[in-house]
PDB file of N, CA and C in Angstrom:
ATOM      1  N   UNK A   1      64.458  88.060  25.734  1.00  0.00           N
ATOM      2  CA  UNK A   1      64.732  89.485  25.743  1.00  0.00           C
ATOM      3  C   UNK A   1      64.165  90.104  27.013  1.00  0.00           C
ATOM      4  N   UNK A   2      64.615  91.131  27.793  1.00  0.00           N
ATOM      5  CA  UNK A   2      64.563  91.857  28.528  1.00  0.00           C
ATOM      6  C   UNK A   2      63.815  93.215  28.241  1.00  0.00           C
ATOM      7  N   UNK A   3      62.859  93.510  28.721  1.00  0.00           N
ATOM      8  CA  UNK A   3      62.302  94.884  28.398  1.00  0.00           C
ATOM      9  C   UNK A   3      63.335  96.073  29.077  1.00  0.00           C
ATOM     10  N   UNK A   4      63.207  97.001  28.766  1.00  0.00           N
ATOM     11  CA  UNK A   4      64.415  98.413  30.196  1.00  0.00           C
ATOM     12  C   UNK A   4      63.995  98.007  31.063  1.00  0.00           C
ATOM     13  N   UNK A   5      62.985  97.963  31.640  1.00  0.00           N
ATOM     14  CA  UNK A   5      62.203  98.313  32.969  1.00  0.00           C
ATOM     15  C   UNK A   5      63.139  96.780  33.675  1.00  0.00           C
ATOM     16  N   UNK A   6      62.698  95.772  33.507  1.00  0.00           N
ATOM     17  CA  UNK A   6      63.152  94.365  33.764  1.00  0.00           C
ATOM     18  C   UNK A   6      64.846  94.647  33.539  1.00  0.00           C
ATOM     19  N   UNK A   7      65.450  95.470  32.861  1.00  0.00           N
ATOM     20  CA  UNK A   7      67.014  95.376  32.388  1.00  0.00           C
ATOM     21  C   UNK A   7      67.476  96.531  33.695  1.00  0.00           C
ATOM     22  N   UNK A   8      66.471  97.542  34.101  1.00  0.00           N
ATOM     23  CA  UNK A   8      67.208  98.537  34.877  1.00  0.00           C
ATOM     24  C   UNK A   8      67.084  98.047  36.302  1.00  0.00           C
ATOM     25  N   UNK A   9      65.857  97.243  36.858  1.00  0.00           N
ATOM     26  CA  UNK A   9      66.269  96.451  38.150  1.00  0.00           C
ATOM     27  C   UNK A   9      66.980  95.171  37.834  1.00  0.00           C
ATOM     28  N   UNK A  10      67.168  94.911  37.231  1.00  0.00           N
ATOM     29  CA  UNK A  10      68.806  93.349  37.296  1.00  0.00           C
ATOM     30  C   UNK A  10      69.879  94.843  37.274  1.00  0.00           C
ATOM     31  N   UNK A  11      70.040  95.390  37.064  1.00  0.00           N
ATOM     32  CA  UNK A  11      71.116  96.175  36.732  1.00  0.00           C
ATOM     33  C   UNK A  11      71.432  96.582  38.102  1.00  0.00           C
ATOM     34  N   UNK A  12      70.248  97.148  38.934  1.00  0.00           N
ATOM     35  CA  UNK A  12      70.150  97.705  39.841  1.00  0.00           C
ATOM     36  C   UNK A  12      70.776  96.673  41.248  1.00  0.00           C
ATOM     37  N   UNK A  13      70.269  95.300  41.110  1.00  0.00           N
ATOM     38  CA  UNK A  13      70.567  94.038  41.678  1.00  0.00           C
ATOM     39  C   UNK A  13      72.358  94.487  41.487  1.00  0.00           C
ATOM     40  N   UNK A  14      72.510  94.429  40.616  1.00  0.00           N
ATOM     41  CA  UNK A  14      73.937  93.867  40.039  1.00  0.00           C
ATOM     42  C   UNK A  14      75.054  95.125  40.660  1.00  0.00           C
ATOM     43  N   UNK A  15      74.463  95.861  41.107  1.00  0.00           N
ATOM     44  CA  UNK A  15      75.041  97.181  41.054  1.00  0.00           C
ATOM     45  C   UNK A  15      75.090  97.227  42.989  1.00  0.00           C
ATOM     46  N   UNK A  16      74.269  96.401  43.702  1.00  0.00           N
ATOM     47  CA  UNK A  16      74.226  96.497  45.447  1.00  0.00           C
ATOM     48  C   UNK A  16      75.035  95.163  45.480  1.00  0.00           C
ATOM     49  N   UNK A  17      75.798  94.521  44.442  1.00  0.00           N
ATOM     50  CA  UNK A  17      76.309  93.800  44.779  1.00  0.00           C
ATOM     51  C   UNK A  17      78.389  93.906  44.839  1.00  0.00           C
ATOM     52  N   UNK A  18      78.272  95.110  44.467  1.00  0.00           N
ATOM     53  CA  UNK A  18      79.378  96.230  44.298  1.00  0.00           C
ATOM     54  C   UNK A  18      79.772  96.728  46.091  1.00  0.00           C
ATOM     55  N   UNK A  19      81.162  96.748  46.683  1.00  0.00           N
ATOM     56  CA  UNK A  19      81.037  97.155  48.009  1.00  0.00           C
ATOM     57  C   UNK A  19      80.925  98.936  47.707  1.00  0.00           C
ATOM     58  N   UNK A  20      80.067  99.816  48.443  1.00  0.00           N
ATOM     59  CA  UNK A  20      80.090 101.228  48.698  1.00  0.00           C
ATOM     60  C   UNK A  20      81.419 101.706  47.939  1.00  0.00           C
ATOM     61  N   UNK A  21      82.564 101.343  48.543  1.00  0.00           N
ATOM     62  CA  UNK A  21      83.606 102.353  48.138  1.00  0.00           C
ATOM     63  C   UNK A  21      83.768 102.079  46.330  1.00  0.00           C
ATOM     64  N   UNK A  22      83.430 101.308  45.895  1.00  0.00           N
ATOM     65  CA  UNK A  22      83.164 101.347  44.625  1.00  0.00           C
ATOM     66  C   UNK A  22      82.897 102.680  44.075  1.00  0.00           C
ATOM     67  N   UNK A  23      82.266 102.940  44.889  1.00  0.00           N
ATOM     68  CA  UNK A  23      81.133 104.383  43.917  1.00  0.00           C
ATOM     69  C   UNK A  23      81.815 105.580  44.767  1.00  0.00           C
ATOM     70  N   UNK A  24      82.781 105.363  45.404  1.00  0.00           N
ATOM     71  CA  UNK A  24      83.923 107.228  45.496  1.00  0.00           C
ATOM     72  C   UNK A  24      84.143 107.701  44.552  1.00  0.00           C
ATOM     73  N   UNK A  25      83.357 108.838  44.419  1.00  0.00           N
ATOM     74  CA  UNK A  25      83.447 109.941  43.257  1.00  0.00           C
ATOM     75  C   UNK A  25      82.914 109.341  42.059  1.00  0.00           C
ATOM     76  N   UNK A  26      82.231 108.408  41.969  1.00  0.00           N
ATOM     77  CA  UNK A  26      81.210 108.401  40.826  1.00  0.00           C
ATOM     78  C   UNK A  26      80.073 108.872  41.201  1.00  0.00           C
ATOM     79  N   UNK A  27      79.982 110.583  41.130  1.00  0.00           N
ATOM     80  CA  UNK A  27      79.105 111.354  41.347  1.00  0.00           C
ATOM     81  C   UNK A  27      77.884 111.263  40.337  1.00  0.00           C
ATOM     82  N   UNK A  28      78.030 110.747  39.259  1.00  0.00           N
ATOM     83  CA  UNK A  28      77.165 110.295  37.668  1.00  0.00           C
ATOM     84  C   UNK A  28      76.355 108.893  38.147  1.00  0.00           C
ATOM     85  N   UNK A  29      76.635 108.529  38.927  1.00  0.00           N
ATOM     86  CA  UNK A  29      76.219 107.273  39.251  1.00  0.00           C
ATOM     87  C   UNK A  29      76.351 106.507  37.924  1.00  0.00           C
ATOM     88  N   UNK A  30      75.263 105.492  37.808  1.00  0.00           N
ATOM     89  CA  UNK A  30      75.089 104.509  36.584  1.00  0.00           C
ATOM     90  C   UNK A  30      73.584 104.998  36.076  1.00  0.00           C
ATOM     91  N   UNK A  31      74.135 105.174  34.519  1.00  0.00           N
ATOM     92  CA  UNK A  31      72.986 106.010  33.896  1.00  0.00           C
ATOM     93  C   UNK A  31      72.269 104.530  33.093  1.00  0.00           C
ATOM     94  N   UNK A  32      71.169 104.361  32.701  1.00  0.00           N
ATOM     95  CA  UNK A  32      70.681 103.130  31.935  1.00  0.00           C
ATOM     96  C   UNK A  32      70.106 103.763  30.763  1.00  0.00           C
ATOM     97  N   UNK A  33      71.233 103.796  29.184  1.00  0.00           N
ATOM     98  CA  UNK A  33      70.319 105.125  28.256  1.00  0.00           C
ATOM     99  C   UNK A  33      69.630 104.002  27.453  1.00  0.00           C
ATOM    100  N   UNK A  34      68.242 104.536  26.510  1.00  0.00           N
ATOM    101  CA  UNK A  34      67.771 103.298  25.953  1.00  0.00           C
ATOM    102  C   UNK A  34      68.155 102.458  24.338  1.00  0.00           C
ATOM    103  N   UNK A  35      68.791 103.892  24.034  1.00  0.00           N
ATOM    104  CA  UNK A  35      69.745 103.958  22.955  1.00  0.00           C
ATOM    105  C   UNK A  35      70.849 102.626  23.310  1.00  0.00           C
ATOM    106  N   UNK A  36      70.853 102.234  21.255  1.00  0.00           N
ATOM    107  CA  UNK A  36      72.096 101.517  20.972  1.00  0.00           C
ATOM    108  C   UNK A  36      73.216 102.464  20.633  1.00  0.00           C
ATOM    109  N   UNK A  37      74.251 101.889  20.871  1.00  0.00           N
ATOM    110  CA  UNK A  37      75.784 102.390  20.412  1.00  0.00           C
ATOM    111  C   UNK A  37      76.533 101.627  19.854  1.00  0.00           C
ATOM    112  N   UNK A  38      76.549 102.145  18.121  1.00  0.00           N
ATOM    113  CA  UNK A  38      77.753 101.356  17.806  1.00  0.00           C
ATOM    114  C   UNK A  38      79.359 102.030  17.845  1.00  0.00           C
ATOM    115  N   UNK A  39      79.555 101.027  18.087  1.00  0.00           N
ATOM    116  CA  UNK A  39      81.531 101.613  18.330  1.00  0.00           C
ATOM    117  C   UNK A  39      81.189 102.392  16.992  1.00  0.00           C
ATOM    118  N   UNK A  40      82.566 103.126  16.748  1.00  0.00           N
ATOM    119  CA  UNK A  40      82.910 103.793  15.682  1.00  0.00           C
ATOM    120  C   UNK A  40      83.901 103.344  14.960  1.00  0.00           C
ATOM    121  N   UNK A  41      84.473 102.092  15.229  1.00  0.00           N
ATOM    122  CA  UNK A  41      85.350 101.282  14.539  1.00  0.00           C
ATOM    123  C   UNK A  41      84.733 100.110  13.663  1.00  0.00           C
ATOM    124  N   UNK A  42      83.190 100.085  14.014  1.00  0.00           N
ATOM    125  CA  UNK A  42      82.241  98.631  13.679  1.00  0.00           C
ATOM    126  C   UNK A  42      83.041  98.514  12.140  1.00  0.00           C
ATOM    127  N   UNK A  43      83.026  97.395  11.749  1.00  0.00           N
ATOM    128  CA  UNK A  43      83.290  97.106  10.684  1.00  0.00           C
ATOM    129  C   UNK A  43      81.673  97.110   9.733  1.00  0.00           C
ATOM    130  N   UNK A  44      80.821  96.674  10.397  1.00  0.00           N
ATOM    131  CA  UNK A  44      79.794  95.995  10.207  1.00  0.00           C
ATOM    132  C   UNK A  44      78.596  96.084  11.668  1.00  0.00           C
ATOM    133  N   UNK A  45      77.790  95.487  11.609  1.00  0.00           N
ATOM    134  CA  UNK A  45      76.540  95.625  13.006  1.00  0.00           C
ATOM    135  C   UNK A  45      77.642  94.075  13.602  1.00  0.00           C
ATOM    136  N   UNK A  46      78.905  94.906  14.116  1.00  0.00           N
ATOM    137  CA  UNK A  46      79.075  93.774  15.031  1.00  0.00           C
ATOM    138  C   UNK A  46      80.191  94.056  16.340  1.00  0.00           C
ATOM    139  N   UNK A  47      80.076  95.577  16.304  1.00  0.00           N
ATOM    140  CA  UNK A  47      80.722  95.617  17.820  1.00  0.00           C
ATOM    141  C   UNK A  47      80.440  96.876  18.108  1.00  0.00           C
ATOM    142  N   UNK A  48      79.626  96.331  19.246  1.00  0.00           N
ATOM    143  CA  UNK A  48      78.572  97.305  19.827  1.00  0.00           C
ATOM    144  C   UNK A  48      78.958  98.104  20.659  1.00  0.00           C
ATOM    145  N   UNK A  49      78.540  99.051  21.484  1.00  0.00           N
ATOM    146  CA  UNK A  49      78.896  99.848  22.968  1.00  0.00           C
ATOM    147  C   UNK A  49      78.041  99.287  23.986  1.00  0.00           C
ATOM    148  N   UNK A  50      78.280  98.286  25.382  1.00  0.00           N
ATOM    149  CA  UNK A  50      77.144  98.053  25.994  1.00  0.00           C
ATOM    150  C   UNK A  50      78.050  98.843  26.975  1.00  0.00           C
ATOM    151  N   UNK A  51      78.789  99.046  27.791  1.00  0.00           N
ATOM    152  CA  UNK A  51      78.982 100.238  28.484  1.00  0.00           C
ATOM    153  C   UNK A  51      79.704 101.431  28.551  1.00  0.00           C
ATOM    154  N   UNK A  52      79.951 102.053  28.856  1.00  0.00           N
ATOM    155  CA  UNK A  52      80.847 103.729  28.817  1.00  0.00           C
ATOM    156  C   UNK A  52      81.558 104.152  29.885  1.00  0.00           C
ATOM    157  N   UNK A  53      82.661 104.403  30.576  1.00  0.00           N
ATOM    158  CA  UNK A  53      82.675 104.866  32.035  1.00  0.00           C
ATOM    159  C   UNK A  53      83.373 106.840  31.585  1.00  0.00           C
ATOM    160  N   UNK A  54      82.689 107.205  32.166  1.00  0.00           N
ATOM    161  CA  UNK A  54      82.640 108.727  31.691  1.00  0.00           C
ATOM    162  C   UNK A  54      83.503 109.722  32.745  1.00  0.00           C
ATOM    163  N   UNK A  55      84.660 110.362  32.168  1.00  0.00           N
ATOM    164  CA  UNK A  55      85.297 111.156  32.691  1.00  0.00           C
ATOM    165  C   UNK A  55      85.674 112.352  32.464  1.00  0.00           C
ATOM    166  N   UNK A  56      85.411 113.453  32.737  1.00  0.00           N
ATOM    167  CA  UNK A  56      85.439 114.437  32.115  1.00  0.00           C
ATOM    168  C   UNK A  56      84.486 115.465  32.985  1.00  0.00           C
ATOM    169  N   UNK A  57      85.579 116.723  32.744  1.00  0.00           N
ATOM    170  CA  UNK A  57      85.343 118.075  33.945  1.00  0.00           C
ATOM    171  C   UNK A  57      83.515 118.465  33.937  1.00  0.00           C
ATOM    172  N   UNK A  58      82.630 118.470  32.641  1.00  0.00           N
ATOM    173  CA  UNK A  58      81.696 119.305  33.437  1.00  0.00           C
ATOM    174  C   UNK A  58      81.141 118.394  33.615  1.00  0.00           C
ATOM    175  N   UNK A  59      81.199 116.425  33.129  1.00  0.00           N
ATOM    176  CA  UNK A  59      79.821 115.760  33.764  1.00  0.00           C
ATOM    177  C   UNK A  59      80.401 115.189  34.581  1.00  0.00           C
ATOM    178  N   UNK A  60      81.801 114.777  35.172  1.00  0.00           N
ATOM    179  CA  UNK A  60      82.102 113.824  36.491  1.00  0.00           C
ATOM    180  C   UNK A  60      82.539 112.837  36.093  1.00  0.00           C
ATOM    181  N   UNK A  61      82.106 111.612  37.043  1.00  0.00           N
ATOM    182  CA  UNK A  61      82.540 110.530  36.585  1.00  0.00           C
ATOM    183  C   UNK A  61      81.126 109.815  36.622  1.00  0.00           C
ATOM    184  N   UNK A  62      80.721 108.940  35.636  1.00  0.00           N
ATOM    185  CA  UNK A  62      79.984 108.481  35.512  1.00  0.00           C
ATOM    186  C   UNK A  62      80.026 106.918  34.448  1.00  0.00           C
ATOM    187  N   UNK A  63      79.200 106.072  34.574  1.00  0.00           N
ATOM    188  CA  UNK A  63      79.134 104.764  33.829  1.00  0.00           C
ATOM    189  C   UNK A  63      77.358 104.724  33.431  1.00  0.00           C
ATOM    190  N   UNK A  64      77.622 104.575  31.541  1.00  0.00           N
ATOM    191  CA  UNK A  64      76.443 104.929  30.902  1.00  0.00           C
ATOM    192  C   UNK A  64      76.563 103.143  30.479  1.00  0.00           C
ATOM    193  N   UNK A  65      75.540 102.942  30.310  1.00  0.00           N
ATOM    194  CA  UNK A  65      74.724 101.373  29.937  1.00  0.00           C
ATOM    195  C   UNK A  65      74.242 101.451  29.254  1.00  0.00           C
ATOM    196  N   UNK A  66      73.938 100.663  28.228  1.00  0.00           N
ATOM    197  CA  UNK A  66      73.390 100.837  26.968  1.00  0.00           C
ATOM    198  C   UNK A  66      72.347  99.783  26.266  1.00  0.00           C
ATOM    199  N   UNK A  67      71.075 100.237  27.006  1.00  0.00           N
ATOM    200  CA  UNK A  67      70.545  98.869  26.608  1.00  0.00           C
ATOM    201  C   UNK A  67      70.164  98.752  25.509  1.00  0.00           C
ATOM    202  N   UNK A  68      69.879  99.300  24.230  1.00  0.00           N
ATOM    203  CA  UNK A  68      69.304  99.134  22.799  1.00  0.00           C
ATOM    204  C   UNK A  68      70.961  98.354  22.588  1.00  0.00           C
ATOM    205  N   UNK A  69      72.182  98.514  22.878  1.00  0.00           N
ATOM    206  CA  UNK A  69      73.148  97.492  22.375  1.00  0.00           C
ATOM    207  C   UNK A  69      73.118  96.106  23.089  1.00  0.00           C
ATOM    208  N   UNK A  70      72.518  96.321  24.263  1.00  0.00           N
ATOM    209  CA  UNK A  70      72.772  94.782  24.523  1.00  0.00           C
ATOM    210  C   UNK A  70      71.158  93.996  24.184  1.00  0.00           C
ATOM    211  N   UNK A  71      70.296  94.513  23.326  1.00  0.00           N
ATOM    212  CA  UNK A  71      69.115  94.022  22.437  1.00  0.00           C
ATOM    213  C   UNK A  71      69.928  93.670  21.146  1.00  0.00           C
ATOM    214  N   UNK A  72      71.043  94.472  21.082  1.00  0.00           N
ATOM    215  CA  UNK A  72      72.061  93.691  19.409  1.00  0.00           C
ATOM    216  C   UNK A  72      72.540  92.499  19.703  1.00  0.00           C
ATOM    217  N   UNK A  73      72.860  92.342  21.021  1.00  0.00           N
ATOM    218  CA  UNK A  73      74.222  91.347  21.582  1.00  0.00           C
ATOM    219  C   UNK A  73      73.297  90.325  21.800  1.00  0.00           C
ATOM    220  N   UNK A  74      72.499  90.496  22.338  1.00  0.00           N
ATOM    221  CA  UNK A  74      71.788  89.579  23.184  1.00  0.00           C
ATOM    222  C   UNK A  74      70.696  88.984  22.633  1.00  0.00           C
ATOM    223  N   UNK A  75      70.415  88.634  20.876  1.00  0.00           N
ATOM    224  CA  UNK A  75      69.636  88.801  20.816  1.00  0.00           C
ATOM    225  C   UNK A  75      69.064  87.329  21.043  1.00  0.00           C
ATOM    226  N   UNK A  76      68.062  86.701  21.042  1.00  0.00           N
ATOM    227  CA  UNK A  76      68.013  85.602  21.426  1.00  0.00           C
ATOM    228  C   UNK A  76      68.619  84.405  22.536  1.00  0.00           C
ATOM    229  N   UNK A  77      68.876  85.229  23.188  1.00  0.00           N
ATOM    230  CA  UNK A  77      69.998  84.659  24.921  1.00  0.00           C
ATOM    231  C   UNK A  77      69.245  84.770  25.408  1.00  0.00           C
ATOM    232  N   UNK A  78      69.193  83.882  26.680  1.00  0.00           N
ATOM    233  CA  UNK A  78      68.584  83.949  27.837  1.00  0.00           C
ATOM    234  C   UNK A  78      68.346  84.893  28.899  1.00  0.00           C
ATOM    235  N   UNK A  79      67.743  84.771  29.915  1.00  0.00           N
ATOM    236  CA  UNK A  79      67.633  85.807  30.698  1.00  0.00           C
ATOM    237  C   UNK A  79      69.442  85.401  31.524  1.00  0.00           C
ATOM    238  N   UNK A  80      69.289  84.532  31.640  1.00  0.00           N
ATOM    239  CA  UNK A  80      70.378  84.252  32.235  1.00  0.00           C
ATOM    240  C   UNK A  80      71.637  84.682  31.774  1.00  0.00           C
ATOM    241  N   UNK A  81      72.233  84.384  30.560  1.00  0.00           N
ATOM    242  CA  UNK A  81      73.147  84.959  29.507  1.00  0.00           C
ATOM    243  C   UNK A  81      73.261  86.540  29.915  1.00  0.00           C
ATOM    244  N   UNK A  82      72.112  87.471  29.807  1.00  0.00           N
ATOM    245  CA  UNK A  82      72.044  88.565  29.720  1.00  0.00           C
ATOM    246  C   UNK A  82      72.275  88.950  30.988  1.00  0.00           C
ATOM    247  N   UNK A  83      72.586  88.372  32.357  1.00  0.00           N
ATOM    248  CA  UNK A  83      72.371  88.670  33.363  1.00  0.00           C
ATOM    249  C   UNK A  83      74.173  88.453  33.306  1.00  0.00           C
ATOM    250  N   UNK A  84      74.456  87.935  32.814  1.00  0.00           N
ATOM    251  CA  UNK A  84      75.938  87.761  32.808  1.00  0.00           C
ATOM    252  C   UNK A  84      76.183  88.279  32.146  1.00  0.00           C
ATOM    253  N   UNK A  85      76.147  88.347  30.680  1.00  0.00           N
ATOM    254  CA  UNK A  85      76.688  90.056  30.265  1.00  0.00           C
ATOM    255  C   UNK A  85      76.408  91.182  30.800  1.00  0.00           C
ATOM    256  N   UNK A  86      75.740  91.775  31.346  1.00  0.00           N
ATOM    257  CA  UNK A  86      75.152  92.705  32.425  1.00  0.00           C
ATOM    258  C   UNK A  86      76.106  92.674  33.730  1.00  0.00           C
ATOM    259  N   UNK A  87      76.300  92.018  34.271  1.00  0.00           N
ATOM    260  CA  UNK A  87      77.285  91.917  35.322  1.00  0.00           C
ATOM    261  C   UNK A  87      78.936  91.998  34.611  1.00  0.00           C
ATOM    262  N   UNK A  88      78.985  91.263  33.849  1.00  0.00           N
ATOM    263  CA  UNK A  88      80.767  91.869  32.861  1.00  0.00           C
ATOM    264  C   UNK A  88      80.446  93.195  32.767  1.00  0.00           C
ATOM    265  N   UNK A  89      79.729  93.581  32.152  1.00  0.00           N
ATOM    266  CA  UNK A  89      79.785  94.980  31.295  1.00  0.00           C
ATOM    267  C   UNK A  89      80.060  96.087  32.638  1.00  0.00           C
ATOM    268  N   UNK A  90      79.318  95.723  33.702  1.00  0.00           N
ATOM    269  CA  UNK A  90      79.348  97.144  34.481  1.00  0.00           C
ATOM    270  C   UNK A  90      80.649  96.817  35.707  1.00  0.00           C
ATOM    271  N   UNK A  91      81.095  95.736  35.457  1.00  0.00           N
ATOM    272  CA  UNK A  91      82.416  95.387  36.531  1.00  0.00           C
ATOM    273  C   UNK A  91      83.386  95.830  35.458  1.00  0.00           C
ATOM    274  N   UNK A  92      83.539  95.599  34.006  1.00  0.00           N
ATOM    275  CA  UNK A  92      84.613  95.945  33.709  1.00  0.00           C
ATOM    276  C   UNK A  92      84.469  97.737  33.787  1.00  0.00           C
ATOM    277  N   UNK A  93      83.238  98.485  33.661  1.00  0.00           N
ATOM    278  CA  UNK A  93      83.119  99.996  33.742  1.00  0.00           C
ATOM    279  C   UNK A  93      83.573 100.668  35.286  1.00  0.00           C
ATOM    280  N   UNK A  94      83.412  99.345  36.447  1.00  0.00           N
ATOM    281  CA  UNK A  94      83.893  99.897  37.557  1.00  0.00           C
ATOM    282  C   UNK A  94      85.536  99.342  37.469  1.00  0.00           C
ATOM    283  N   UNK A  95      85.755  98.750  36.667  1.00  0.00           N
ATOM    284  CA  UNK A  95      87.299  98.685  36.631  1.00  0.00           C
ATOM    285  C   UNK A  95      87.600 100.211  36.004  1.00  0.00           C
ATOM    286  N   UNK A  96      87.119 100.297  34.914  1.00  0.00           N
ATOM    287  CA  UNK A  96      87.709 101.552  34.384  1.00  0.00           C
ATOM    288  C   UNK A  96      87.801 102.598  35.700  1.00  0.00           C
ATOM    289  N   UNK A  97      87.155 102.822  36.439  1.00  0.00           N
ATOM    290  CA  UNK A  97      86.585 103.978  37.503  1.00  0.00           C
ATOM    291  C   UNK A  97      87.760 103.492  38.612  1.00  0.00           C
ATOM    292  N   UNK A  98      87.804 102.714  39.003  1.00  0.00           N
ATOM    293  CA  UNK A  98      88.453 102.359  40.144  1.00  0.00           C
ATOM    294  C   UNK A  98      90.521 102.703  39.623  1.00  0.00           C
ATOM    295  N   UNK A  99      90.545 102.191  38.295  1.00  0.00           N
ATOM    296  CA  UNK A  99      91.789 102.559  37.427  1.00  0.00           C
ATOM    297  C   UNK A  99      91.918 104.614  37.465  1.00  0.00           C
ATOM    298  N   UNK A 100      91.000 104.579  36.913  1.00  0.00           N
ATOM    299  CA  UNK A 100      91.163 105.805  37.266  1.00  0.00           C
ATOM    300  C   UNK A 100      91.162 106.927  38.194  1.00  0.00           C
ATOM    301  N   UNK A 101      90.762 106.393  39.101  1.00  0.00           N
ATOM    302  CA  UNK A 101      90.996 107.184  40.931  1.00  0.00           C
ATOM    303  C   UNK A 101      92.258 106.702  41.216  1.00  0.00           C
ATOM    304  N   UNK A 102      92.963 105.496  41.067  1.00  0.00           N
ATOM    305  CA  UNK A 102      94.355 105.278  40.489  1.00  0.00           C
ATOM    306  C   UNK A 102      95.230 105.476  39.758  1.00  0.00           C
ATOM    307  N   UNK A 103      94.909 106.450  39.148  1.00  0.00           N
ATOM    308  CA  UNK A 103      95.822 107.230  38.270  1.00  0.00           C
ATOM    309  C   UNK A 103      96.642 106.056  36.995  1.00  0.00           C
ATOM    310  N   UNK A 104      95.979 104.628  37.017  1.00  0.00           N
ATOM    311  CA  UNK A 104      96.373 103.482  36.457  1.00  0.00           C
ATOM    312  C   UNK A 104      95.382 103.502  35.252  1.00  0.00           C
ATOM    313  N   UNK A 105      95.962 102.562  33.848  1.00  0.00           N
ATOM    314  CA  UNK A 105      95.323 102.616  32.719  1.00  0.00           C
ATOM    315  C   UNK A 105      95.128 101.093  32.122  1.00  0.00           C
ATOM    316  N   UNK A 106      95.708 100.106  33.257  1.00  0.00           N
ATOM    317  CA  UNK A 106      96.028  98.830  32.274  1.00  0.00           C
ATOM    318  C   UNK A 106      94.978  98.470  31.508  1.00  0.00           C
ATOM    319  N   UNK A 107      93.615  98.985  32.169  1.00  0.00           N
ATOM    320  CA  UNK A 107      92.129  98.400  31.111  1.00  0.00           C
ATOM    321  C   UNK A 107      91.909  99.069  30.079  1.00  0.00           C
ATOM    322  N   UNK A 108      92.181 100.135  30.270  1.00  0.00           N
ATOM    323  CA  UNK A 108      92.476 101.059  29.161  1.00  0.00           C
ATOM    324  C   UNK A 108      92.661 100.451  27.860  1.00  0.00           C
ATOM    325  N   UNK A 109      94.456  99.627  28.263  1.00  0.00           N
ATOM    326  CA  UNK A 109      95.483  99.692  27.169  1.00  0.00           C
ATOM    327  C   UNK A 109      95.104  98.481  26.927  1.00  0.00           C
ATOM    328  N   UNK A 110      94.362  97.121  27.331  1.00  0.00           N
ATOM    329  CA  UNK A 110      93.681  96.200  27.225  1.00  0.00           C
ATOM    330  C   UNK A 110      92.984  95.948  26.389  1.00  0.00           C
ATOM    331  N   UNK A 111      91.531  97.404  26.295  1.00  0.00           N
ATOM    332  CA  UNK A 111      90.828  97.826  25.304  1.00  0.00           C
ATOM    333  C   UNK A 111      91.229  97.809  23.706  1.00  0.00           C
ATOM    334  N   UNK A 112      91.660  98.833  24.079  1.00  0.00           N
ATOM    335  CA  UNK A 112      92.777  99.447  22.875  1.00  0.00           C
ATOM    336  C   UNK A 112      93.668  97.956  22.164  1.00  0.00           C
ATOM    337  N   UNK A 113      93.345  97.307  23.129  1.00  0.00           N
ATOM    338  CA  UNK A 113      94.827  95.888  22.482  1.00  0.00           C
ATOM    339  C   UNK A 113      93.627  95.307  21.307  1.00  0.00           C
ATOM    340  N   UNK A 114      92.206  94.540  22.625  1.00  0.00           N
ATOM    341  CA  UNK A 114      91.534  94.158  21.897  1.00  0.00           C
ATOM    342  C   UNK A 114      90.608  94.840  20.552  1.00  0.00           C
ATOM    343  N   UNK A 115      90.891  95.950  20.130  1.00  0.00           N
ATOM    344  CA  UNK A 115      90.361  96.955  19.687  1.00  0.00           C
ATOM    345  C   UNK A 115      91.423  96.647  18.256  1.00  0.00           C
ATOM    346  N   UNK A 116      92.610  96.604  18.349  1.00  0.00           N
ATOM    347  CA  UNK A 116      93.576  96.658  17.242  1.00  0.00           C
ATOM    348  C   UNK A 116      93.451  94.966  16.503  1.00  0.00           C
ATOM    349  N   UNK A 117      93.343  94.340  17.250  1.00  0.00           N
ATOM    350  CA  UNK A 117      92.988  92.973  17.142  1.00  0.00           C
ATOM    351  C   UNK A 117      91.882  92.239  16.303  1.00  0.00           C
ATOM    352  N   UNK A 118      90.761  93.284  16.683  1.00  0.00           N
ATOM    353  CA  UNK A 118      89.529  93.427  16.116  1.00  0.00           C
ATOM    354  C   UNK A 118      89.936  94.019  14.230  1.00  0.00           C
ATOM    355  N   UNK A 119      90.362  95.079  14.497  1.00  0.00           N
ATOM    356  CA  UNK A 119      90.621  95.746  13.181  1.00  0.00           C
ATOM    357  C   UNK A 119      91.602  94.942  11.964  1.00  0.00           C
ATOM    358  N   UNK A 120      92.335  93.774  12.632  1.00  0.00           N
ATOM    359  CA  UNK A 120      93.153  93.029  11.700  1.00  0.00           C
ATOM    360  C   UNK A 120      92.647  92.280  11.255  1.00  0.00           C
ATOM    361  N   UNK A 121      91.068  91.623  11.711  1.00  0.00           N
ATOM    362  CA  UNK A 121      90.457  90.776  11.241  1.00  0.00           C
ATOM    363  C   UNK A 121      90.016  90.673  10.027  1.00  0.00           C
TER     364      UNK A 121
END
């Protein structure tokens, strides 16, 4: 397990490894909250929120992280494991961001696929 402090510099690592134009108009930068999130579809404690990419007029654009969910996900994984979920989680949130300065949704509708998928189970 990862303490925040140890979770917000890997994050931080993970995040200079992103080129600059990444972050056009993600004025929110990347927030690290300490709070878990469960989806609102959970059936059960089993599908969590580990990231958010945030759009909307009065806060901007921004990508929230969620580390009390990836203490659900992660629980007993390695540092290593977690360093790789940590790197998915905030590339697929700069997909969302980068989709959306593109006026494009395919991750979106991706979500949403795996999301319906989830619910038939």
């Amino acid at each position: 397990m990862m303490t925040i402090d140890e979770f917000e510099e890997a994050m931080d690592q993970i995040a200079e490894e992103l080129p600059e134009e990444f972050y056009r108009e993600l004025n929110g930068g990347i927030l690290i909250l300490p709070e878990k999130r469960k989806s609102p579809y959970a059936k059960a404690d089993d599908l969590w929120v580990l990231g958010m990419y945030v759009h909307s007029s009065s806060m901007g654009r921004l990508i929230e992280i969620y580390y009390g969910s990836f203490c659900e996900v992660m629980k007993g994984r390695s540092r290593e494991a977690w360093i790789e979920q940590m790197r998915e989680t905030l590339y697929h949130e700069f997909t969302h961001h980068m989709e959306s300065l593109a006026g494009e949704k395919m991750l979106e509708e991706k979500d949403e696929q795996q999301l319906r998928e989830y619910l038939q189970r």
